[in-house]
C-alpha atoms as a PDB file:
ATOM      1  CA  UNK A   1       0.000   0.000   0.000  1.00  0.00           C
ATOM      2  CA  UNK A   2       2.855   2.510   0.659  1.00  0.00           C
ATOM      3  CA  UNK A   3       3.806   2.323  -2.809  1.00  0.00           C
ATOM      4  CA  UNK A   4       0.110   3.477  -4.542  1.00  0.00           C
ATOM      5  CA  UNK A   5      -0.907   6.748  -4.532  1.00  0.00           C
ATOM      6  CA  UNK A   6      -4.487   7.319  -2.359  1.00  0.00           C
ATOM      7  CA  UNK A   7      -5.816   9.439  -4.991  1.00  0.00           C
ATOM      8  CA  UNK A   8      -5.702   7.567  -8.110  1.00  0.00           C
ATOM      9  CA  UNK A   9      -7.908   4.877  -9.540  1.00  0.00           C
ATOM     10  CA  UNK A  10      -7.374   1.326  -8.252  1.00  0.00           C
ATOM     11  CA  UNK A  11      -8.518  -1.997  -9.483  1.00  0.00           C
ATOM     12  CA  UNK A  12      -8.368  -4.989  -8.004  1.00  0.00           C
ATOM     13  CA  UNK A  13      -8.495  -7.946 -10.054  1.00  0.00           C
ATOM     14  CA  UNK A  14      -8.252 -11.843  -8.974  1.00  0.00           C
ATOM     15  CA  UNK A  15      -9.612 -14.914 -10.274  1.00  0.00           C
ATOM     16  CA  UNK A  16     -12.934 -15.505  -9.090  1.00  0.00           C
ATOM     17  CA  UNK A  17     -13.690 -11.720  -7.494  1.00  0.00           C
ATOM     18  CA  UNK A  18     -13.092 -13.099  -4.181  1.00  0.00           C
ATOM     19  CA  UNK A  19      -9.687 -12.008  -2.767  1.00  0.00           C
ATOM     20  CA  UNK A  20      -9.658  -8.801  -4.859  1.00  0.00           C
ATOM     21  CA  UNK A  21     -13.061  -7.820  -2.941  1.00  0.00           C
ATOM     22  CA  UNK A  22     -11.123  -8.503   0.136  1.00  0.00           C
ATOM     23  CA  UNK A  23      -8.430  -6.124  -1.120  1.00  0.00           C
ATOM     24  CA  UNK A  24     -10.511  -3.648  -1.868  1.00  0.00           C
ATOM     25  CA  UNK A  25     -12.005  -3.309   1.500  1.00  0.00           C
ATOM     26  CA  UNK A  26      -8.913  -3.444   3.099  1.00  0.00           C
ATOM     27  CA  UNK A  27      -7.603  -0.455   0.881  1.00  0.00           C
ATOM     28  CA  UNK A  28     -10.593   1.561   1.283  1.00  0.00           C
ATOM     29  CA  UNK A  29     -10.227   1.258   5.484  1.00  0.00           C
ATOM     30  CA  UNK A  30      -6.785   2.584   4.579  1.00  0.00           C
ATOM     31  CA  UNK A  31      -8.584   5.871   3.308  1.00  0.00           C
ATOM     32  CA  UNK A  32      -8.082   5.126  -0.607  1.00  0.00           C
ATOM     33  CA  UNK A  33     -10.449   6.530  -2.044  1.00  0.00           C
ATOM     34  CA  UNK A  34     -11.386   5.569  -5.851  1.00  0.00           C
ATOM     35  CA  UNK A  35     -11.080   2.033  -5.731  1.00  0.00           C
ATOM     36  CA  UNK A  36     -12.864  -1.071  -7.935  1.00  0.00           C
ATOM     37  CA  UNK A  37     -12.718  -4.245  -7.542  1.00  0.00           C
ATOM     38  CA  UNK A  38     -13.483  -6.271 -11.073  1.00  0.00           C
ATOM     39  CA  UNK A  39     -16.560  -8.216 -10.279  1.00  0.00           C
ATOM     40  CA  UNK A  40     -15.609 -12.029 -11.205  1.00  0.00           C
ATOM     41  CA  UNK A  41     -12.576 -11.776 -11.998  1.00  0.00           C
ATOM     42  CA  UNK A  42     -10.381 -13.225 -14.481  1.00  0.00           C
ATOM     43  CA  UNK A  43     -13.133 -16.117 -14.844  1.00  0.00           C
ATOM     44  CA  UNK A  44     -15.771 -13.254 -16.122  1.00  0.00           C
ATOM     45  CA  UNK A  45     -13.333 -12.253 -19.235  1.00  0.00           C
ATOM     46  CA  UNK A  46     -14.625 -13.661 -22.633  1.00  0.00           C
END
Protein backbone atom coordinates (compact mmCIF):
# COMPACT_ATOMS: atom_id res chain seq x y z
CA UNK A 1 0.00 0.00 0.00
CA UNK A 2 2.85 2.51 0.66
CA UNK A 3 3.81 2.32 -2.81
CA UNK A 4 0.11 3.48 -4.54
CA UNK A 5 -0.91 6.75 -4.53
CA UNK A 6 -4.49 7.32 -2.36
CA UNK A 7 -5.82 9.44 -4.99
CA UNK A 8 -5.70 7.57 -8.11
CA UNK A 9 -7.91 4.88 -9.54
CA UNK A 10 -7.37 1.33 -8.25
CA UNK A 11 -8.52 -2.00 -9.48
CA UNK A 12 -8.37 -4.99 -8.00
CA UNK A 13 -8.49 -7.95 -10.05
CA UNK A 14 -8.25 -11.84 -8.97
CA UNK A 15 -9.61 -14.91 -10.27
CA UNK A 16 -12.93 -15.51 -9.09
CA UNK A 17 -13.69 -11.72 -7.49
CA UNK A 18 -13.09 -13.10 -4.18
CA UNK A 19 -9.69 -12.01 -2.77
CA UNK A 20 -9.66 -8.80 -4.86
CA UNK A 21 -13.06 -7.82 -2.94
CA UNK A 22 -11.12 -8.50 0.14
CA UNK A 23 -8.43 -6.12 -1.12
CA UNK A 24 -10.51 -3.65 -1.87
CA UNK A 25 -12.00 -3.31 1.50
CA UNK A 26 -8.91 -3.44 3.10
CA UNK A 27 -7.60 -0.46 0.88
CA UNK A 28 -10.59 1.56 1.28
CA UNK A 29 -10.23 1.26 5.48
CA UNK A 30 -6.78 2.58 4.58
CA UNK A 31 -8.58 5.87 3.31
CA UNK A 32 -8.08 5.13 -0.61
CA UNK A 33 -10.45 6.53 -2.04
CA UNK A 34 -11.39 5.57 -5.85
CA UNK A 35 -11.08 2.03 -5.73
CA UNK A 36 -12.86 -1.07 -7.93
CA UNK A 37 -12.72 -4.24 -7.54
CA UNK A 38 -13.48 -6.27 -11.07
CA UNK A 39 -16.56 -8.22 -10.28
CA UNK A 40 -15.61 -12.03 -11.21
CA UNK A 41 -12.58 -11.78 -12.00
CA UNK A 42 -10.38 -13.23 -14.48
CA UNK A 43 -13.13 -16.12 -14.84
CA UNK A 44 -15.77 -13.25 -16.12
CA UNK A 45 -13.33 -12.25 -19.23
CA UNK A 46 -14.62 -13.66 -22.63
Amino acid sequence: MDKLEHDKEIAVICQSGMRSLKASKQLKKNQFTNVVNVRGGMNSWK
